[in-house]
N, C-alpha and C. Protein backbone atom coordinates (compact mmCIF):
# COMPACT_ATOMS: atom_id res chain seq x y z
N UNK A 1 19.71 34.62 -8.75
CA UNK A 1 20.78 35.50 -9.13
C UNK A 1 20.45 36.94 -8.72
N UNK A 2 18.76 37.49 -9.05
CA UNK A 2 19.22 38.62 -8.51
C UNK A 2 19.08 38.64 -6.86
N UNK A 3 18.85 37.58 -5.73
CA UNK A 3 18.84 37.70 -4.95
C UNK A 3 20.74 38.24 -4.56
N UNK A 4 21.57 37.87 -5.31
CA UNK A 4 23.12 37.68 -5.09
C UNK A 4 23.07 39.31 -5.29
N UNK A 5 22.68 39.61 -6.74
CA UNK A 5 23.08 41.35 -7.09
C UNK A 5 22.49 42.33 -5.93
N UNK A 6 21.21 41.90 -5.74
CA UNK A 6 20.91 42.73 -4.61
C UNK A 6 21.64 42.95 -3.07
N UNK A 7 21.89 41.50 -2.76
CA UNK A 7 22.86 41.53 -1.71
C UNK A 7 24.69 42.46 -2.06
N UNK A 8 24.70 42.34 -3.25
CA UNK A 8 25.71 43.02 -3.82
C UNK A 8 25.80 44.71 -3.54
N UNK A 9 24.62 44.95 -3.91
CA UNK A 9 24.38 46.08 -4.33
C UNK A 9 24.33 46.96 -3.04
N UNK A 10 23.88 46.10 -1.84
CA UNK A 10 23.69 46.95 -0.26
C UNK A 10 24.86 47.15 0.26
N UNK A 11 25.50 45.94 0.07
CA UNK A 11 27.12 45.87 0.30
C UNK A 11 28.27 47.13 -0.07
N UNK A 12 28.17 47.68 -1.08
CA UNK A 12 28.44 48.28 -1.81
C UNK A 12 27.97 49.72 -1.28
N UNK A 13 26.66 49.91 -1.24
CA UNK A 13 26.52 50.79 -0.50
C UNK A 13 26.41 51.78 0.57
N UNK A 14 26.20 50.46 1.63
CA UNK A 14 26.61 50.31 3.00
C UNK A 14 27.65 50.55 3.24
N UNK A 15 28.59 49.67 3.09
CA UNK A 15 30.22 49.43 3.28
C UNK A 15 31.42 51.09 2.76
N UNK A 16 30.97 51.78 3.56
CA UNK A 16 31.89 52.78 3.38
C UNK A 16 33.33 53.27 3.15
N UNK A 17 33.71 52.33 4.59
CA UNK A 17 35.06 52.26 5.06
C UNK A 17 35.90 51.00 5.04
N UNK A 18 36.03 50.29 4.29
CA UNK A 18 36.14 48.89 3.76
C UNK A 18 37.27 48.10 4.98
N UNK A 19 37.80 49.01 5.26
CA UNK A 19 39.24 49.11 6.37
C UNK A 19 39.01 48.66 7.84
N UNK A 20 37.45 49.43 7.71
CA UNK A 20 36.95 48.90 9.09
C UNK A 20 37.01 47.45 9.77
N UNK A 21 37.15 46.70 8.65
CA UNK A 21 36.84 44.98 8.29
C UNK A 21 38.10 44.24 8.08
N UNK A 22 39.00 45.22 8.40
CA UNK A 22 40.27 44.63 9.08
C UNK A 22 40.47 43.60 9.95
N UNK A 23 41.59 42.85 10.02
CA UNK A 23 40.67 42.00 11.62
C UNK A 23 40.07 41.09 12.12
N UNK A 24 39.07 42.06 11.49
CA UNK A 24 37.32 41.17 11.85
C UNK A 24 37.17 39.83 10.73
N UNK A 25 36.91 39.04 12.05
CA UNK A 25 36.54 37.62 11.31
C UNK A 25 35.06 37.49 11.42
N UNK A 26 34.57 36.89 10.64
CA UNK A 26 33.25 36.00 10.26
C UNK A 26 32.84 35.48 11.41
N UNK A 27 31.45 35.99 11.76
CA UNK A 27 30.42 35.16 13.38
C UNK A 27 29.19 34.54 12.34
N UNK A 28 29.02 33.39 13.48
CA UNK A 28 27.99 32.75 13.30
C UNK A 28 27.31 32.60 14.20
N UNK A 29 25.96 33.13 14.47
CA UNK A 29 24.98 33.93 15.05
C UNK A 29 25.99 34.68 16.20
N UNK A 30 26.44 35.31 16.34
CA UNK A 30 27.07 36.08 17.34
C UNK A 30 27.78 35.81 17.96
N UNK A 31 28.39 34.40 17.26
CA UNK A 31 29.86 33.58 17.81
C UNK A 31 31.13 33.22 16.41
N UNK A 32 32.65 33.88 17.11
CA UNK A 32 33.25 33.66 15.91
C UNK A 32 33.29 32.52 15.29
N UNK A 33 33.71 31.97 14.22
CA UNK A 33 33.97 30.71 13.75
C UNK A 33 35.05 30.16 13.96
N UNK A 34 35.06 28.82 14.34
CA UNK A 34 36.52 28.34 14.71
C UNK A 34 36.54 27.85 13.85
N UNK A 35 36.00 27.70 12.41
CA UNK A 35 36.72 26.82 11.31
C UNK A 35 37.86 26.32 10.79
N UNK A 36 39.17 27.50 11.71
CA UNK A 36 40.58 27.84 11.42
C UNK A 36 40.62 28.47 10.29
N UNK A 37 39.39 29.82 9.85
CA UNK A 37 39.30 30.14 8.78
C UNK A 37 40.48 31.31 9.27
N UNK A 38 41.31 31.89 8.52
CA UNK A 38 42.02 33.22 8.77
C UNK A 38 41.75 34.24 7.42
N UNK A 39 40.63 34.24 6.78
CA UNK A 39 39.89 35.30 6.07
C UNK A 39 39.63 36.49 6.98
N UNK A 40 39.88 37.32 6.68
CA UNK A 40 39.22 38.48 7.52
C UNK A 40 38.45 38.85 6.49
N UNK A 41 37.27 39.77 7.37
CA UNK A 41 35.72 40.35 6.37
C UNK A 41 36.85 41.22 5.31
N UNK A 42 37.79 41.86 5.56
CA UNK A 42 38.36 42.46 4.38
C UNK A 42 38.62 42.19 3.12
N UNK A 43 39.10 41.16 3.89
CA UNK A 43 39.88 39.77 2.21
C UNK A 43 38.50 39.98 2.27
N UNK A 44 37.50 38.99 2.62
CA UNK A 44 36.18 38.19 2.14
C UNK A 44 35.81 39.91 1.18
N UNK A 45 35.52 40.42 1.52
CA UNK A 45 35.22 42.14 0.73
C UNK A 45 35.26 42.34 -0.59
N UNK A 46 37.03 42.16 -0.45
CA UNK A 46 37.89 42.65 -1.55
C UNK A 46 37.47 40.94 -2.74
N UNK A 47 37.25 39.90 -2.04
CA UNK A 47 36.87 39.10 -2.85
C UNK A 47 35.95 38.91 -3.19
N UNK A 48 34.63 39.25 -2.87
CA UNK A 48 33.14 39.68 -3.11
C UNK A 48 33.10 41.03 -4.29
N UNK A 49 33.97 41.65 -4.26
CA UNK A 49 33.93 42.88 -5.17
C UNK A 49 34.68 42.23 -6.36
N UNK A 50 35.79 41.67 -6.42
CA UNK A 50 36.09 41.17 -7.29
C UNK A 50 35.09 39.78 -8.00
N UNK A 51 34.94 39.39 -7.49
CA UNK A 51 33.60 38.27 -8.13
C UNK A 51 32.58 38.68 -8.55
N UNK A 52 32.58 39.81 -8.40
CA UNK A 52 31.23 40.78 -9.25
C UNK A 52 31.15 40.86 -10.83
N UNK A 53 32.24 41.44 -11.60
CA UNK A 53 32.25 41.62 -12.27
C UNK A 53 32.19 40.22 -13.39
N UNK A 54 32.64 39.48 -12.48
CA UNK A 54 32.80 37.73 -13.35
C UNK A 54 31.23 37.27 -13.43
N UNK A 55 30.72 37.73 -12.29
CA UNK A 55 29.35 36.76 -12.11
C UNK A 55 28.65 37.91 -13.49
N UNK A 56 28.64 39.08 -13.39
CA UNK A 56 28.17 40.16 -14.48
C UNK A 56 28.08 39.74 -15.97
N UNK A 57 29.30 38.96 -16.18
CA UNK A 57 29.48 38.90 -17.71
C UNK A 57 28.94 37.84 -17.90
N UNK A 58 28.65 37.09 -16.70
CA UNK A 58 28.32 35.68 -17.24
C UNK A 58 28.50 35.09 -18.15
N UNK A 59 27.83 34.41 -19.10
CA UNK A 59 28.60 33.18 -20.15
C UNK A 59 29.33 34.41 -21.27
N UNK A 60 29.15 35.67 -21.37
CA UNK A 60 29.63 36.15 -23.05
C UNK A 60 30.93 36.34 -21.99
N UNK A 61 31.73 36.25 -20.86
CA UNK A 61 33.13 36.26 -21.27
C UNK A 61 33.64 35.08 -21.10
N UNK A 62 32.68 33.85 -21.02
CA UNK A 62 33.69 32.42 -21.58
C UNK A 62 33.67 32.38 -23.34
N UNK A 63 35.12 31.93 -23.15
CA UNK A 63 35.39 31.64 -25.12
C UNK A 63 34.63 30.40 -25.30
N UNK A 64 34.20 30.54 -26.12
CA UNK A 64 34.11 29.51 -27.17
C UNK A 64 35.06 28.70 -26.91
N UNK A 65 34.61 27.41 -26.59
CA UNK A 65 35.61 26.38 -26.66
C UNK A 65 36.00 25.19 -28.13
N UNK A 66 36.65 24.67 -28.53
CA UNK A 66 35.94 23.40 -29.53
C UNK A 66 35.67 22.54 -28.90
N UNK A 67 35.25 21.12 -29.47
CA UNK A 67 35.19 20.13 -28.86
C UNK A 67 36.51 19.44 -29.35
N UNK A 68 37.43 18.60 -28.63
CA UNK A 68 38.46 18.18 -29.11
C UNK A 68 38.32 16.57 -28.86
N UNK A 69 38.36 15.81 -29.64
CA UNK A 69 38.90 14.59 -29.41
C UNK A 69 36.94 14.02 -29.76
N UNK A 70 36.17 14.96 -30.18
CA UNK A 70 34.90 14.23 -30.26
C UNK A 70 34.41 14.14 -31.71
N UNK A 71 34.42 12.76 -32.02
CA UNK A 71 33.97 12.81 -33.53
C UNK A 71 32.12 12.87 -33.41
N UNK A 72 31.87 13.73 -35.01
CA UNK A 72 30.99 14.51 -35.20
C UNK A 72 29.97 13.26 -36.31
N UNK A 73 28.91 12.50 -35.39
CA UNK A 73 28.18 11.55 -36.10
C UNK A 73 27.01 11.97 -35.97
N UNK A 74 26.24 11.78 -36.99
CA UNK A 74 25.18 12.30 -36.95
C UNK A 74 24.18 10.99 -37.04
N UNK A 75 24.29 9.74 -36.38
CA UNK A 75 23.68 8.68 -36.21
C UNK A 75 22.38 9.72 -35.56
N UNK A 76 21.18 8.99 -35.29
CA UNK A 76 19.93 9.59 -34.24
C UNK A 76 20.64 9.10 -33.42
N UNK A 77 20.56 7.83 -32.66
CA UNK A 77 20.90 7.74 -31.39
C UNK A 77 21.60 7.71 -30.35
N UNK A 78 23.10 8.35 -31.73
CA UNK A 78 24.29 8.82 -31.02
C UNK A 78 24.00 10.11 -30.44
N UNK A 79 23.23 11.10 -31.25
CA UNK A 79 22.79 12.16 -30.83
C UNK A 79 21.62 12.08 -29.34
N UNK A 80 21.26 11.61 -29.72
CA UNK A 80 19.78 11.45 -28.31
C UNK A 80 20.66 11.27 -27.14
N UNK A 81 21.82 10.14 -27.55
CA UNK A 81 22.28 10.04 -26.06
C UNK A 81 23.44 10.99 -25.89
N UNK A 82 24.07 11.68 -26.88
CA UNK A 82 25.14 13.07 -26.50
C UNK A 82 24.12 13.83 -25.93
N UNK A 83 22.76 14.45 -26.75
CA UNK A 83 21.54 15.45 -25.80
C UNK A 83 21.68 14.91 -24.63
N UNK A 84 21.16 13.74 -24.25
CA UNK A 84 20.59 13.43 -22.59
C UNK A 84 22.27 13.41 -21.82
N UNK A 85 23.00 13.32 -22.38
CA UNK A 85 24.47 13.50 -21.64
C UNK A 85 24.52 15.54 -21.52
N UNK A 86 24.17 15.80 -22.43
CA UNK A 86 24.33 17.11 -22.04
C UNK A 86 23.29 18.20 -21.36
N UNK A 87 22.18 17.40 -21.13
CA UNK A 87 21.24 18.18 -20.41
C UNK A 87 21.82 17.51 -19.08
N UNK A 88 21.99 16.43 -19.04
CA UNK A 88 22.44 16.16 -17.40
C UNK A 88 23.82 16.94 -17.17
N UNK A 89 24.53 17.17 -17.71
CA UNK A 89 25.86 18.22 -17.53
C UNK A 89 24.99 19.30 -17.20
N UNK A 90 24.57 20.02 -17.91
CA UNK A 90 23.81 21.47 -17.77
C UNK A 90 23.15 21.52 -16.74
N UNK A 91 22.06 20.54 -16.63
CA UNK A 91 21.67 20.77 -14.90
C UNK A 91 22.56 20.33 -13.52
N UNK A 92 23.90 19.25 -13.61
CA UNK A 92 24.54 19.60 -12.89
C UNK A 92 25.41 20.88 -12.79
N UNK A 93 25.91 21.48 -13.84
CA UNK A 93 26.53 22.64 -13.23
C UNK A 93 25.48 23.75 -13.05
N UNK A 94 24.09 23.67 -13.65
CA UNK A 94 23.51 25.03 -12.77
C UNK A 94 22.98 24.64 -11.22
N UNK A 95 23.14 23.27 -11.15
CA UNK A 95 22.89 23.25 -9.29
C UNK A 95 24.13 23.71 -8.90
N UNK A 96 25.29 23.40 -9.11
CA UNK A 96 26.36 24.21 -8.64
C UNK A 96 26.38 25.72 -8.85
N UNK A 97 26.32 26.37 -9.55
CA UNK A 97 25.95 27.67 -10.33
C UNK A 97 24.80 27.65 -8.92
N UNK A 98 24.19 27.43 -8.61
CA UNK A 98 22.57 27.56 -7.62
C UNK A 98 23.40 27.91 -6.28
N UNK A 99 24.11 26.63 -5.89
CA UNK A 99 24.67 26.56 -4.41
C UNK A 99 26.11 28.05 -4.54
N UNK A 100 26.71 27.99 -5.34
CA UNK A 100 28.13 29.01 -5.37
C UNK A 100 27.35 30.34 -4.95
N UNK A 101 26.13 30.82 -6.07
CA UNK A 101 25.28 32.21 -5.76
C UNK A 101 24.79 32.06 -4.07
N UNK A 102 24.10 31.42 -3.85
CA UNK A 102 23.65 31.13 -2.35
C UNK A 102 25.25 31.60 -1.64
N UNK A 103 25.87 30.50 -1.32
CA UNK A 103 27.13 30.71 -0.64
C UNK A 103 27.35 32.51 -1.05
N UNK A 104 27.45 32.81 -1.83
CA UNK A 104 27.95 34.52 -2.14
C UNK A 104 26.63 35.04 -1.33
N UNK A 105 26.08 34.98 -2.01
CA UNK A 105 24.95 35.98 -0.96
C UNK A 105 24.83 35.73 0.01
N UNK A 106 24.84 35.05 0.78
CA UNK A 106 25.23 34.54 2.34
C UNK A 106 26.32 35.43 3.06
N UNK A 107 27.42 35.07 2.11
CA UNK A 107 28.55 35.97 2.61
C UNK A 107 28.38 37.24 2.76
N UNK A 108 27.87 37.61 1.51
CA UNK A 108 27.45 39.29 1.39
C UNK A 108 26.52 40.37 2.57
N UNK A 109 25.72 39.30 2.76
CA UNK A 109 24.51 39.30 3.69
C UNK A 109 25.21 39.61 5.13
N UNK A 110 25.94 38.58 5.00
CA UNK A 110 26.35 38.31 7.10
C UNK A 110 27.88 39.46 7.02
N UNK A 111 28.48 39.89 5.67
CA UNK A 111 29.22 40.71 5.65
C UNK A 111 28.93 42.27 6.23
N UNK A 112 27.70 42.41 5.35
CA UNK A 112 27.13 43.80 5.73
C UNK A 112 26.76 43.92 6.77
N UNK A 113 25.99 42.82 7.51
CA UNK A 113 25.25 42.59 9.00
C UNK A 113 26.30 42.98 10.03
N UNK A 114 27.68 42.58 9.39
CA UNK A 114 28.95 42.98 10.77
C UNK A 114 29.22 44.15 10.51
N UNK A 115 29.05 44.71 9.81
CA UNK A 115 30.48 46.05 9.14
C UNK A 115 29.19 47.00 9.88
N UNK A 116 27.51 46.65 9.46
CA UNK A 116 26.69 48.07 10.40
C UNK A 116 26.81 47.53 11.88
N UNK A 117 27.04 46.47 12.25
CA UNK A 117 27.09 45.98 14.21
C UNK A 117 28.73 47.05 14.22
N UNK A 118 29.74 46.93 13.70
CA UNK A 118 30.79 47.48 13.89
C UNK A 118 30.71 48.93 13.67
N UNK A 119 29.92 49.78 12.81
CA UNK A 119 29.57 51.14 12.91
C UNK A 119 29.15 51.71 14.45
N UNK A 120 28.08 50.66 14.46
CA UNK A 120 27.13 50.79 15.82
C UNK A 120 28.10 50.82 17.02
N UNK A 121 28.87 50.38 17.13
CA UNK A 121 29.90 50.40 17.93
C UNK A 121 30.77 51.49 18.38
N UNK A 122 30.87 52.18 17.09
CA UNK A 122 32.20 53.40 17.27
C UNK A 122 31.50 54.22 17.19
N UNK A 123 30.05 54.76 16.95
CA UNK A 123 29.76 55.77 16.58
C UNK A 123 28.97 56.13 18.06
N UNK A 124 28.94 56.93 18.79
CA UNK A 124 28.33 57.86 19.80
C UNK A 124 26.76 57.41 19.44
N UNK A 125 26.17 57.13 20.63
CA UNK A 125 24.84 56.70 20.59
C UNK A 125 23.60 58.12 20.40
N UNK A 126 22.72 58.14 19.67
CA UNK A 126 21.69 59.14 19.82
C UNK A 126 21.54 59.94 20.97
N UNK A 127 21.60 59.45 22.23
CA UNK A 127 20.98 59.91 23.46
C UNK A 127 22.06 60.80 24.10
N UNK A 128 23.37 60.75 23.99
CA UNK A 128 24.45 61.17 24.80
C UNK A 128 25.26 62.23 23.37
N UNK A 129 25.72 63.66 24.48
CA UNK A 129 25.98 64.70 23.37
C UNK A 129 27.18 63.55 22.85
N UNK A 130 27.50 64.42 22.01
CA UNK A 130 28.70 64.25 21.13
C UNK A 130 30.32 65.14 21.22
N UNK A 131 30.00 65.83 22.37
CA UNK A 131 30.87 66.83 22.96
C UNK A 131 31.91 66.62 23.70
């Protein structure tokens, strides 16, 4: 996770001109994607900034749910096997929870990697005036 915030956090800082990322679609190693994706880095942006604040609050802004429809027995071995049913829930959704962060920071990562190749681009090179 904090590999995700950190990738967050460059993004954020880097990314000046958000506008720039108009357009511009997603490369993979230095070739566009034909996935038939029609995201531009903008959307992808504006949806990386918005997923911030969700991934932030983490579990205190899910409600409380009840349990509905589950009667409450307190047999032992009804319990042992609701536990081992619910540790296997819990570690399937934090491998998902694992792969979703990856996928974001990925994005974040190869986001920022275009938006400074696209600076590099418009901006007048060191060596030649600016005149």
């Amino acid at each position: 996770m904090e590999q995700y915030f950190s990738a967050i956090q460059k993004m954020e800082q880097e990314v000046m001109f958000p506008s720039l990322l108009r357009g511009v679609f997603p490369q993979q190693d230095g070739v566009p994607m034909a996935q038939g994706t029609h995201t531009d880095l903008y959307e992808r942006y504006q949806l990386l900034k918005a997923i911030k604040p969700v991934v932030e609050k983490g579990l205190a802004s899910v409600t409380d749910q009840s349990q509905t429809g589950a009667d409450t027995n307190t047999a032992s071995d009804d319990n042992d096997t609701m536990d081992a049913q619910l540790e296997e829930r819990l570690s399937h959704h934090l491998a998902g929870l694992q792969q979703v962060l990856t996928h974001l920071t990925r994005d974040t990562n190869a986001l920022t990697r275009r938006y400074s190749q696209i600076l590099e681009q418009i901006s007048p090179s060191e060596g030649q005036p600016s005149w």
